[in-house]
N, C-alpha and C. Protein backbone atom coordinates (compact mmCIF):
# COMPACT_ATOMS: atom_id res chain seq x y z
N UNK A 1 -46.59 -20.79 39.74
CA UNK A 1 -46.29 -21.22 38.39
C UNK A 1 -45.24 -20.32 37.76
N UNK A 2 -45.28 -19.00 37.96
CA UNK A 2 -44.31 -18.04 37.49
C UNK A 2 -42.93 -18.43 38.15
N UNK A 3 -42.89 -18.19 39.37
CA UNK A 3 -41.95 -18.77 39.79
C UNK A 3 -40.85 -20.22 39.48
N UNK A 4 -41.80 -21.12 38.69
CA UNK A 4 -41.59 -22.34 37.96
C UNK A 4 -40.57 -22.16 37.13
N UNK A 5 -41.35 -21.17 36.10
CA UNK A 5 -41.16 -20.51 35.30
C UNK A 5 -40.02 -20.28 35.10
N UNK A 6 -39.48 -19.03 35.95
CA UNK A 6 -38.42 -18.49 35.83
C UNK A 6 -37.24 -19.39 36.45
N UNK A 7 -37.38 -20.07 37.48
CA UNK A 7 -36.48 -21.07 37.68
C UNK A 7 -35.89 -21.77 36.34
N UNK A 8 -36.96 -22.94 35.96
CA UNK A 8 -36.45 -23.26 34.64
C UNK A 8 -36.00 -22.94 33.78
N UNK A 9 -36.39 -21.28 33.57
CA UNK A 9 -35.33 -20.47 32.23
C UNK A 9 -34.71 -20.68 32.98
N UNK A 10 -33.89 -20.24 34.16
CA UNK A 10 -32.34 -19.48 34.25
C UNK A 10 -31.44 -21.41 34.40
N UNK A 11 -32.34 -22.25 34.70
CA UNK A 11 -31.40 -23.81 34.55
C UNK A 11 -31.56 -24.09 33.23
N UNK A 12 -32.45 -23.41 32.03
CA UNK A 12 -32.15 -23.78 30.95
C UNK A 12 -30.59 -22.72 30.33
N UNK A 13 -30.68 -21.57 30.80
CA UNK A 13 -29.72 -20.77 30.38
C UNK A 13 -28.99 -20.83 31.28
N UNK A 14 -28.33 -21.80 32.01
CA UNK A 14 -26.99 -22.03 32.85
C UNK A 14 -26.59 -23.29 31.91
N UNK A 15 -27.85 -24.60 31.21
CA UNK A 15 -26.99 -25.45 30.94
C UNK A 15 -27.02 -25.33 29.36
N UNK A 16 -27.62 -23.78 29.00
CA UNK A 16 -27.35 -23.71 27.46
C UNK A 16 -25.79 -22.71 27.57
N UNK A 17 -25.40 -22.09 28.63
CA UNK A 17 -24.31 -21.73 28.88
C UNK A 17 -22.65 -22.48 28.86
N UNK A 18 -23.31 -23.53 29.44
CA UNK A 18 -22.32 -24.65 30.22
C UNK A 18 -21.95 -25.63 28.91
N UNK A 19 -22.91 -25.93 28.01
CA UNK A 19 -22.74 -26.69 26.46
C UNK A 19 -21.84 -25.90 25.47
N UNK A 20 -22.61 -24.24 25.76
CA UNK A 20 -21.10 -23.44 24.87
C UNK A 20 -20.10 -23.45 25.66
N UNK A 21 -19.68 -23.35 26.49
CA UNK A 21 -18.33 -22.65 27.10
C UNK A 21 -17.67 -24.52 26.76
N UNK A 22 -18.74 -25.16 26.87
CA UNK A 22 -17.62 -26.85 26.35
C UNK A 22 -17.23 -26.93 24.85
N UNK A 23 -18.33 -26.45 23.98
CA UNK A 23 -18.02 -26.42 23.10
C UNK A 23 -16.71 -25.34 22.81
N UNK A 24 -16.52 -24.14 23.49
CA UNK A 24 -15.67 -23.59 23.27
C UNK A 24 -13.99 -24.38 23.13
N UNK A 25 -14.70 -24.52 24.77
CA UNK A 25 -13.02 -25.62 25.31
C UNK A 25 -13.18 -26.80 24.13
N UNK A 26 -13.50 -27.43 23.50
CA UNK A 26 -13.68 -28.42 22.45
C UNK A 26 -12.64 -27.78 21.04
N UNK A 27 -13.20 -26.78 20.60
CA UNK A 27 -12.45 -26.30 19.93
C UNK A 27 -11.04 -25.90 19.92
N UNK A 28 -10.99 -24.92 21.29
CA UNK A 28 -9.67 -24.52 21.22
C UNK A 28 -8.79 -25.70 21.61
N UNK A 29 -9.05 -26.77 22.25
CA UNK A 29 -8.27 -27.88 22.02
C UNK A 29 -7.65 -28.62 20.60
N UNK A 30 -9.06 -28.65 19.95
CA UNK A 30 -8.79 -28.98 18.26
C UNK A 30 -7.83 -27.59 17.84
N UNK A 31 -7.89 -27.05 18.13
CA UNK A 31 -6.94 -25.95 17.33
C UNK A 31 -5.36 -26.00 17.70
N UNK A 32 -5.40 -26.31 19.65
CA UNK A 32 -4.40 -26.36 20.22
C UNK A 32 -3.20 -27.11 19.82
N UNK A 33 -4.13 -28.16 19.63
CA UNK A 33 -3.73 -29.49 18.99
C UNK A 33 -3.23 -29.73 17.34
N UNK A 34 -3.76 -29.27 16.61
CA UNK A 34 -3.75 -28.96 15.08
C UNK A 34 -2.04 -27.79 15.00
N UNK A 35 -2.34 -27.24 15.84
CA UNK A 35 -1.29 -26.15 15.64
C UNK A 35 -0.09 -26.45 16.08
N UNK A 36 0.36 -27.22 17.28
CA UNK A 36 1.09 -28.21 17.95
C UNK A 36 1.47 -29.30 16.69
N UNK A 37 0.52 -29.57 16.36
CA UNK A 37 1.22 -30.63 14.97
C UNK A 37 1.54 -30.08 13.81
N UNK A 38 1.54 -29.15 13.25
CA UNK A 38 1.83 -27.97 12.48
C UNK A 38 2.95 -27.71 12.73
N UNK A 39 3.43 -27.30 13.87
CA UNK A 39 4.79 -26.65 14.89
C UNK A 39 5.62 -27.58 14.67
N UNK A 40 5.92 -28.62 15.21
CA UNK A 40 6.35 -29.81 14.67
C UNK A 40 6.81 -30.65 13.71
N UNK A 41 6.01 -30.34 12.81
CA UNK A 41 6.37 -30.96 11.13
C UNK A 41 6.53 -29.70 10.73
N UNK A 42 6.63 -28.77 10.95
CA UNK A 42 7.52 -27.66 10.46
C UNK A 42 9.01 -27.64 10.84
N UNK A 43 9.26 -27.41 12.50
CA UNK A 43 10.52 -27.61 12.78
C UNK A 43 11.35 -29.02 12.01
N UNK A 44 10.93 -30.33 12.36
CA UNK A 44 10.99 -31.52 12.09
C UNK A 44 11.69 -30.76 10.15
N UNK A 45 11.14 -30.18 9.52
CA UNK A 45 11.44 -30.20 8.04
C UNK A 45 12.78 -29.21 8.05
N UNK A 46 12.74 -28.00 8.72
CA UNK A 46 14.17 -26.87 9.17
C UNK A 46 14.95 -28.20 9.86
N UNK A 47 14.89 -29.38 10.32
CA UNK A 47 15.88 -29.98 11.09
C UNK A 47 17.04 -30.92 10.07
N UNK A 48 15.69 -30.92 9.31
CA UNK A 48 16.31 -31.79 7.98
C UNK A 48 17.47 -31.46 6.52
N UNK A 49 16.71 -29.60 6.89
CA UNK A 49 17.63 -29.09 6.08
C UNK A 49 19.15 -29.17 6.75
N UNK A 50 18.81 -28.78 8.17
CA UNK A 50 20.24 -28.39 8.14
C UNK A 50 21.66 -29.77 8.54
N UNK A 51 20.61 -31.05 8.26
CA UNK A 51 20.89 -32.32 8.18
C UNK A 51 22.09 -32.66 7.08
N UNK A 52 21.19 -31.89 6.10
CA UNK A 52 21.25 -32.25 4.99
C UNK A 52 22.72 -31.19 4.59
N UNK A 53 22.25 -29.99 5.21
CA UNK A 53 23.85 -29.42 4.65
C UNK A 53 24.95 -30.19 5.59
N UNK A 54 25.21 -30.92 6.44
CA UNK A 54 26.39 -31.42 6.96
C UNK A 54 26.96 -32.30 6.02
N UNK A 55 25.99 -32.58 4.91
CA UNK A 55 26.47 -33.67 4.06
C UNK A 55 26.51 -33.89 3.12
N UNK A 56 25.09 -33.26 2.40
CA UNK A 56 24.81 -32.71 0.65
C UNK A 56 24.37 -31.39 0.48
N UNK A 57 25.20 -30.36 -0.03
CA UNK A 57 24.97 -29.21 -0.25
C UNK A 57 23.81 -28.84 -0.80
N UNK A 58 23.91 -29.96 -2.01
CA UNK A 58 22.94 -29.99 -3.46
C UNK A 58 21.69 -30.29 -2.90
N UNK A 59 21.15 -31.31 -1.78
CA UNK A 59 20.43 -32.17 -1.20
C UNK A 59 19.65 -30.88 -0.30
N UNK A 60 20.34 -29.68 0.28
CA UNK A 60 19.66 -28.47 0.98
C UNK A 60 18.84 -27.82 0.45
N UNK A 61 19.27 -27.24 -0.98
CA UNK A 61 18.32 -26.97 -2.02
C UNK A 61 17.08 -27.58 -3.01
N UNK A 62 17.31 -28.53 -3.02
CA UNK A 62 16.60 -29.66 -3.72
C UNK A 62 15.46 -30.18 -2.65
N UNK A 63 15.70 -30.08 -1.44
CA UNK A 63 14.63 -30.45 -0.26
C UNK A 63 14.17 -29.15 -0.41
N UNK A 64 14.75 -27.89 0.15
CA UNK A 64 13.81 -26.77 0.70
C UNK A 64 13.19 -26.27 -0.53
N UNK A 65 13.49 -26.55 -2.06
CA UNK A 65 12.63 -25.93 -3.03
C UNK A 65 11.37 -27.33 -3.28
N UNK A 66 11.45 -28.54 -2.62
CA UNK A 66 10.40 -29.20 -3.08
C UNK A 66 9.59 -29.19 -2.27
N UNK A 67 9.84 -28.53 -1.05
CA UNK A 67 8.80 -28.32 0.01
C UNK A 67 8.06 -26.81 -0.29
N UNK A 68 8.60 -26.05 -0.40
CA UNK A 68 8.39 -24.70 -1.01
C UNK A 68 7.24 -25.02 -2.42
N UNK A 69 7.45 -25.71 -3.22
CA UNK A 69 6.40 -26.33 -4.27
C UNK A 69 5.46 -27.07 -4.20
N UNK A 70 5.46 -28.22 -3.05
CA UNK A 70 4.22 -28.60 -2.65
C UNK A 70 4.01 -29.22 -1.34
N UNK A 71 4.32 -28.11 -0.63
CA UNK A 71 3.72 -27.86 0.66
C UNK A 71 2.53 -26.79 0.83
N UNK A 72 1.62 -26.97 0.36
CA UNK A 72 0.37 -25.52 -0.15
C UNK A 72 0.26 -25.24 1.18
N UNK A 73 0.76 -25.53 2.62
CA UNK A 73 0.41 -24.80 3.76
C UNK A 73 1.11 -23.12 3.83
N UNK A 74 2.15 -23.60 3.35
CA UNK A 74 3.45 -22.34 3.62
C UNK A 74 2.80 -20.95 3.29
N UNK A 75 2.73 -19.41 4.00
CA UNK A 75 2.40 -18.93 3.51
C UNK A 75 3.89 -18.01 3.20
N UNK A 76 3.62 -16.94 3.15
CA UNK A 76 4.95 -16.39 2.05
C UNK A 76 6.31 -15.94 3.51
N UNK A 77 5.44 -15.89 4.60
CA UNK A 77 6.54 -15.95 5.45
C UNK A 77 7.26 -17.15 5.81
N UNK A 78 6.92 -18.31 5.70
CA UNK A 78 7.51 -19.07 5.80
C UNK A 78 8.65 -19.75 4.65
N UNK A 79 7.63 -18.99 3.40
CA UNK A 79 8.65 -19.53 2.24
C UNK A 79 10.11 -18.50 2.27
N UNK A 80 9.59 -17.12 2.73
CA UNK A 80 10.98 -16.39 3.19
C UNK A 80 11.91 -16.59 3.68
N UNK A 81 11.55 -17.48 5.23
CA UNK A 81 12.58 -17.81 5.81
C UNK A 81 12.99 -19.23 5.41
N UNK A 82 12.20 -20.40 4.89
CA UNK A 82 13.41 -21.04 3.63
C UNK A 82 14.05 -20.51 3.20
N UNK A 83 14.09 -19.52 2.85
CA UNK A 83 15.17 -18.98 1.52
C UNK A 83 16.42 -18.40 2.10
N UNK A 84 15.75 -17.83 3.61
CA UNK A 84 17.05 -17.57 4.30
C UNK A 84 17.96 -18.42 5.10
N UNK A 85 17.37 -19.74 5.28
CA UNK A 85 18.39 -20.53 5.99
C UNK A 85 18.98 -21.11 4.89
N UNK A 86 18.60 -21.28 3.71
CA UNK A 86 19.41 -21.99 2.89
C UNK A 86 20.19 -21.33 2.21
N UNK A 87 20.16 -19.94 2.13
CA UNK A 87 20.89 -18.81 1.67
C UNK A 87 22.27 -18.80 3.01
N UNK A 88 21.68 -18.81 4.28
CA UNK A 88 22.76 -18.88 5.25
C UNK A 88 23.62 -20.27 5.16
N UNK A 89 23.18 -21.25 4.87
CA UNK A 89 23.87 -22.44 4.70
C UNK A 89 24.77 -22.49 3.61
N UNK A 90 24.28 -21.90 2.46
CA UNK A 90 25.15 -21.51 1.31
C UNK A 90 26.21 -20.53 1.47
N UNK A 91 26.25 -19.51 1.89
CA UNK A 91 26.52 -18.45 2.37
C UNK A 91 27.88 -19.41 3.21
N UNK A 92 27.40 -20.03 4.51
CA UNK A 92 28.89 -20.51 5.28
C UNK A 92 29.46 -21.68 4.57
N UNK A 93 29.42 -22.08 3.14
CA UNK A 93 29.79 -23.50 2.40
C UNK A 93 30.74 -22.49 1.70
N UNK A 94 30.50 -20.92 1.25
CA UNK A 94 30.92 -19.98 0.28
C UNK A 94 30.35 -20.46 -0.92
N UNK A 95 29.35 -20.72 -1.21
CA UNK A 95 28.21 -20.55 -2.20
C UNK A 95 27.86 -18.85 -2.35
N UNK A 96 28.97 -18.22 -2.18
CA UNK A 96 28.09 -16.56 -1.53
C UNK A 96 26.98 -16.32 -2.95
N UNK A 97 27.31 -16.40 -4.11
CA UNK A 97 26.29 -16.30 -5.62
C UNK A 97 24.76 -17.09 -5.30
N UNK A 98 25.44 -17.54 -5.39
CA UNK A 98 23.66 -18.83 -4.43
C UNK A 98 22.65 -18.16 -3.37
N UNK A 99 23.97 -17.63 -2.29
CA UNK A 99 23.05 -17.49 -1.37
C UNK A 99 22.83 -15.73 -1.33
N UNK A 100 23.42 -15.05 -2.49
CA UNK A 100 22.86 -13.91 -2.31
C UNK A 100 21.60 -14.14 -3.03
N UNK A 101 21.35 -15.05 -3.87
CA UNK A 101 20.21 -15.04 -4.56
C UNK A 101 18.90 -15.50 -3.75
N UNK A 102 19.30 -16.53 -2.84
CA UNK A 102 18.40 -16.64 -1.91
C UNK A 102 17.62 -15.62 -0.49
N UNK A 103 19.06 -14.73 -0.53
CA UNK A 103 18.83 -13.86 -0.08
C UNK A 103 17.52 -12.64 -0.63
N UNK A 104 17.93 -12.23 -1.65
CA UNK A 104 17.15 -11.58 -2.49
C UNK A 104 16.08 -11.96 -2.67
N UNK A 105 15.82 -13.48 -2.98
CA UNK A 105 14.30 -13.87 -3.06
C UNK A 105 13.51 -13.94 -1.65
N UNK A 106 14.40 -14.33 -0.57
CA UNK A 106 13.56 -13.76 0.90
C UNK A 106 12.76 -12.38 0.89
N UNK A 107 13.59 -11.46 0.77
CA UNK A 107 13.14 -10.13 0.79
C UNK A 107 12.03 -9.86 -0.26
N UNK A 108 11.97 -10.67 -1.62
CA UNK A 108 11.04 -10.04 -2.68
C UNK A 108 9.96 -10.65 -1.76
N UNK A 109 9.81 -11.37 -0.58
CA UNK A 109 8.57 -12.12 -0.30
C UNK A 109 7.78 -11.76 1.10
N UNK A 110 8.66 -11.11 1.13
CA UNK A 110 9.03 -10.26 2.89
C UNK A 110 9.39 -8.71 2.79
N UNK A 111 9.40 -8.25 3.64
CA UNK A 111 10.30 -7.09 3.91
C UNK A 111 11.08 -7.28 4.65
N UNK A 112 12.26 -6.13 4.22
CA UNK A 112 13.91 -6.93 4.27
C UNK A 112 13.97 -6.90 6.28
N UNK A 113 14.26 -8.11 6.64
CA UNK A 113 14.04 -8.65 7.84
C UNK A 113 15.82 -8.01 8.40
N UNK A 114 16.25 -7.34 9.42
CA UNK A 114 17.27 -7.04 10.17
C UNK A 114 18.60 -8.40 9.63
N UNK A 115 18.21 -9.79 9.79
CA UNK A 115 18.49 -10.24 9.80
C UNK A 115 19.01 -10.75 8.13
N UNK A 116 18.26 -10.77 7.44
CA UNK A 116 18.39 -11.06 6.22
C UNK A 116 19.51 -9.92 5.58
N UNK A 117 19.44 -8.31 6.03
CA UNK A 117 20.67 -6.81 5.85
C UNK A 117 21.52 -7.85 6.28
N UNK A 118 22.30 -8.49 7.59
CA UNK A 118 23.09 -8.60 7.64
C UNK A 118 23.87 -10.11 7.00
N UNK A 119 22.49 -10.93 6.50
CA UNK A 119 23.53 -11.59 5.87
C UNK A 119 23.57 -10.75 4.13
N UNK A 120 23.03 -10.30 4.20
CA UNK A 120 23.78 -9.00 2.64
C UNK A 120 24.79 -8.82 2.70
N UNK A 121 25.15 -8.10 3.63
CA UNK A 121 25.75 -7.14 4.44
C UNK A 121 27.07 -8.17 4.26
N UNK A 122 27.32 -9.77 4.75
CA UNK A 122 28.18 -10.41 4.69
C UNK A 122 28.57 -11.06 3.19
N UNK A 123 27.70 -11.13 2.19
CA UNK A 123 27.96 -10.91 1.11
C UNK A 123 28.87 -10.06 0.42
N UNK A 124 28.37 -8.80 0.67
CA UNK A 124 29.17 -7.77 0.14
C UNK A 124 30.76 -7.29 1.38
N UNK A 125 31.04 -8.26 2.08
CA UNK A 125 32.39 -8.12 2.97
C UNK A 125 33.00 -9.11 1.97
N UNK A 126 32.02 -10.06 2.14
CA UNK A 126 33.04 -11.36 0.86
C UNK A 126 33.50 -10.85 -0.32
N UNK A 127 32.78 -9.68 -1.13
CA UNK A 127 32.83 -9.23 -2.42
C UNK A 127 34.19 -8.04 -2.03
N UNK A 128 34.34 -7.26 -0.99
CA UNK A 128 34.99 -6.71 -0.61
C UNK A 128 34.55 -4.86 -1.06
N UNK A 129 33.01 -5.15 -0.81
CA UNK A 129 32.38 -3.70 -1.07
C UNK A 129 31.74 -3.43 -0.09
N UNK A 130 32.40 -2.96 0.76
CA UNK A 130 32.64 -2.93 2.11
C UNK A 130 31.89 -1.64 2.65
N UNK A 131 31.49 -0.26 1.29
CA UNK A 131 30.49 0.81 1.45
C UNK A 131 29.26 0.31 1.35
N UNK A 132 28.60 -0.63 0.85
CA UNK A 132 27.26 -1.18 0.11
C UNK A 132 26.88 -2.15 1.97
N UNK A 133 28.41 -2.94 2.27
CA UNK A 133 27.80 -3.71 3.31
C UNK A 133 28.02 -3.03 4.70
N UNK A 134 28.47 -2.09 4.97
CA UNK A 134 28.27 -0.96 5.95
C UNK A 134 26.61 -0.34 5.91
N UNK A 135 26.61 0.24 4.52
CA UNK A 135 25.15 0.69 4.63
C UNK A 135 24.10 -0.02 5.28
N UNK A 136 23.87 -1.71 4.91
CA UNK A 136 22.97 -2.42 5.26
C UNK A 136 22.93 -2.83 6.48
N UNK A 137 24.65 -3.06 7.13
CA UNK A 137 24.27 -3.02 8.57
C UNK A 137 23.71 -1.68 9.65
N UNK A 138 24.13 -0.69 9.00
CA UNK A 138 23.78 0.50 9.81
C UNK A 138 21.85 0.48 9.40
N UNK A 139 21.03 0.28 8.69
CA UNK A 139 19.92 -0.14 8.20
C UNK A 139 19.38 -1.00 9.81
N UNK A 140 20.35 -2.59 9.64
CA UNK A 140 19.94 -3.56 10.64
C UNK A 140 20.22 -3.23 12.00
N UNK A 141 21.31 -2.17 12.34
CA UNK A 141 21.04 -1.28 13.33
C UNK A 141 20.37 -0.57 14.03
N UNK A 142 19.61 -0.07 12.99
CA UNK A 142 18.60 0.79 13.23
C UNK A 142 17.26 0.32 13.81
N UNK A 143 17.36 -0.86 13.46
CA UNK A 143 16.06 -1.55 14.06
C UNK A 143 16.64 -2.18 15.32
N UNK A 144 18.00 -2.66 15.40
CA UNK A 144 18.57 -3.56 16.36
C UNK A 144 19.98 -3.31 17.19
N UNK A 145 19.83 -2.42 17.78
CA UNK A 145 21.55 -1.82 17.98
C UNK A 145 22.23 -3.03 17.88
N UNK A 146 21.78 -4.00 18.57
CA UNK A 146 23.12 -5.41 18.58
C UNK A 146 23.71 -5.67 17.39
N UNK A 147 23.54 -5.05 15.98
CA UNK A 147 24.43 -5.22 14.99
C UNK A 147 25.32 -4.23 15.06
N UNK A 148 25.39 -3.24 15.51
CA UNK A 148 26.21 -2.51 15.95
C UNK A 148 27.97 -3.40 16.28
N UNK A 149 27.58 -4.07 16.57
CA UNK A 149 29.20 -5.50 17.11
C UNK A 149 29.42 -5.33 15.37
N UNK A 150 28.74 -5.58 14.72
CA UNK A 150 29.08 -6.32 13.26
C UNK A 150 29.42 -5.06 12.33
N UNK A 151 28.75 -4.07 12.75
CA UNK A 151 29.29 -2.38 12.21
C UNK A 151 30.86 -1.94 12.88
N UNK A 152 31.21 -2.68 14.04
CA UNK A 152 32.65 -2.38 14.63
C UNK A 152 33.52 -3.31 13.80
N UNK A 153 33.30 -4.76 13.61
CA UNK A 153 33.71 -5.24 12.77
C UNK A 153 34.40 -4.78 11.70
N UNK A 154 33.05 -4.42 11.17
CA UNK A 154 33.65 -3.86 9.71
C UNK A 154 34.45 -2.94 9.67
N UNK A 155 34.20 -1.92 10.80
CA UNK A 155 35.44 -1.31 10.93
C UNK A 155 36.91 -1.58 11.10
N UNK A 156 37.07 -2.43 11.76
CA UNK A 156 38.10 -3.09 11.99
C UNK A 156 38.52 -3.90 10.81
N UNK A 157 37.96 -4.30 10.11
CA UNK A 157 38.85 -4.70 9.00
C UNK A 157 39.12 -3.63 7.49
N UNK A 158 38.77 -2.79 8.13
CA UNK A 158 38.87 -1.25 6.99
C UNK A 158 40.17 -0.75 7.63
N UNK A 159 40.12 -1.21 8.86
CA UNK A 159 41.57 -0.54 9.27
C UNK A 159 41.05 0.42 10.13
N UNK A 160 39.96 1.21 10.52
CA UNK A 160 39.41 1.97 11.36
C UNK A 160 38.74 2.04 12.64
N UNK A 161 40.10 1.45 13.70
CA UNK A 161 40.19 1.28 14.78
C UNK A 161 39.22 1.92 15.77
N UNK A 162 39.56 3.42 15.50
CA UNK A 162 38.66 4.36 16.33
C UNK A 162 37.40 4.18 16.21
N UNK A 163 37.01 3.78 14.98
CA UNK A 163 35.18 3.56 14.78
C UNK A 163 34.68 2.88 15.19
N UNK A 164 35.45 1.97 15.16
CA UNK A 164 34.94 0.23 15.89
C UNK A 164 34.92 0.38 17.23
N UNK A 165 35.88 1.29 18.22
CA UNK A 165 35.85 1.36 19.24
C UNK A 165 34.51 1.81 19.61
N UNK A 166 34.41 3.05 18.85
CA UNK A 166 32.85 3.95 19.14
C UNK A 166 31.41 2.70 18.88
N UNK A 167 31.42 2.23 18.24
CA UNK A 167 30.69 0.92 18.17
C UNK A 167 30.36 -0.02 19.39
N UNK A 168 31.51 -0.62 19.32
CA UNK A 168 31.41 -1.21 20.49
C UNK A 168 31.46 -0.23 22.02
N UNK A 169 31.74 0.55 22.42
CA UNK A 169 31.85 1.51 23.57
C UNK A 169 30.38 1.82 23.59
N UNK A 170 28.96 2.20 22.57
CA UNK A 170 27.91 1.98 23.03
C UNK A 170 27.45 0.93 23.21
N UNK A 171 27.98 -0.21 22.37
CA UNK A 171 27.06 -1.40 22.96
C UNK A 171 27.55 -1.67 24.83
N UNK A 172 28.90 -2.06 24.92
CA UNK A 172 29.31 -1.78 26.45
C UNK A 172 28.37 -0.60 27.59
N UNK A 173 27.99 0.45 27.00
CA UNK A 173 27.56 1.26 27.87
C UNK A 173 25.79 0.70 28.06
N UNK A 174 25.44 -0.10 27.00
CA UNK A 174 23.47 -0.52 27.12
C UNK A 174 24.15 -1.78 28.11
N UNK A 175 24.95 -2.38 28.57
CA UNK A 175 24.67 -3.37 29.44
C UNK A 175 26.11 -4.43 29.51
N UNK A 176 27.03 -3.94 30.80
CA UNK A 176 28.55 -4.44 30.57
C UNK A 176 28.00 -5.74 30.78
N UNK A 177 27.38 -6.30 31.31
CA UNK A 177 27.61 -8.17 31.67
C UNK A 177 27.32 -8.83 29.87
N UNK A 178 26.08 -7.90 29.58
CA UNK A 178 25.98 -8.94 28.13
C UNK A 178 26.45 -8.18 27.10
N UNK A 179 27.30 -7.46 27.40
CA UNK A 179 28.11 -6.91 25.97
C UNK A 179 29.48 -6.79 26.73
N UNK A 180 30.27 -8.05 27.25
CA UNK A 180 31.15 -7.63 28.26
C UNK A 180 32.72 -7.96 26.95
N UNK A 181 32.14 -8.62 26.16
CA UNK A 181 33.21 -8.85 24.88
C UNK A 181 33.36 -7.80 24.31
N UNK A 182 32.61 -6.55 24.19
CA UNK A 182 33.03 -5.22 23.56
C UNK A 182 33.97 -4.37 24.50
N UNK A 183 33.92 -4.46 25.96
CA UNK A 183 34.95 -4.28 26.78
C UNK A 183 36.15 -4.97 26.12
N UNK A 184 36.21 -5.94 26.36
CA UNK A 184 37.55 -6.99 25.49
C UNK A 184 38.02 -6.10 24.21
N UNK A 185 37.13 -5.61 23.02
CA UNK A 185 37.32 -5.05 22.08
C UNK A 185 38.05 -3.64 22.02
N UNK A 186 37.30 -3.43 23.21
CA UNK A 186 37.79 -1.97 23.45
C UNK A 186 39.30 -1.30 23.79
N UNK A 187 39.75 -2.29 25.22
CA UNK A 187 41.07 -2.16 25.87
C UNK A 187 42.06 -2.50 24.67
């Protein structure tokens, strides 16, 4: 009878085992799935913006701030990087007033992302304060040598050949095949 016994626990606790580990897989499917459609109608809405700038400037802003207002999913990183593609879209229309402002409101929502310094950074080349947008790339440097190209840049249009060289001559030395255009820069 003991023997019974214990048989039957361990087939009750193999198929009280076998019900969670389904229920598990049950879930992470619902999640898999939920998140997959999430992914999707997110991209699907970034596809629209940048739809929309090939054709209505006004129409970029007016979409990404009415999604930003009632889309209650968004949390503040996502409303950040709205602010930065439409700040970048503004930004290459020369909206630069617009899109430094969008700029700025990324960062109040975020911390200032590598990426977001350098479109500052291209702001203040447009403004032609060329100490303010040096600073911010050497900043986005610091986290990312590959702005380093965009710190030679700037040199180069200051007129300071030699700096830009030194710029680009380390990016060339982390890896000639994918920095083989700073060779080009260099000669």
């Amino acid at each position: 009878l003991s023997i019974l016994i214990v048989v039957s626990s361990c087939q009750n606790r193999q198929r009280s085992m076998d019900n969670f580990m389904n229920d598990i897989r049950e879930d992470f499917d619902k999640q898999t799935e939920e998140g997959y459609r999430e992914s999707v109608s997110w991209e699907n809405k970034i596809d629209k913006i940048y739809k929309y700038a090939d054709t209505d400037l006004k129409r970029v802003s007016e979409y990404s701030d009415s999604i930003i207002k009632n889309d209650e999913s968004l949390d503040k990183w996502k409303i950040s990087h709205l602010n930065t593609i439409v700040g970048e879209i503004l930004f290459d229309s020369d909206s630069i007033e617009s899109a430094m402002e969008r700029f700025k409101l990324s960062e109040s929502l975020t911390s200032d992302s590598p990426r977001n310094m350098v479109n500052k950074a291209g702001y203040f080349v447009k403004k032609h304060d060329y100490k303010k947008a040096m600073v911010l790339l050497q900043e986005a440097s610091e986290i990312n040598y590959d702005f380093k190209w965009l710190m030679g840049n700037l040199y180069e249009i200051q007129g300071q050949r030699e700096k830009a060289i030194q710029k680009y001559e380390f990016l060339y030395s982390k890896g000639r095949g994918i920095y083989e255009y700073c060779g080009k820069r260099i000669a």
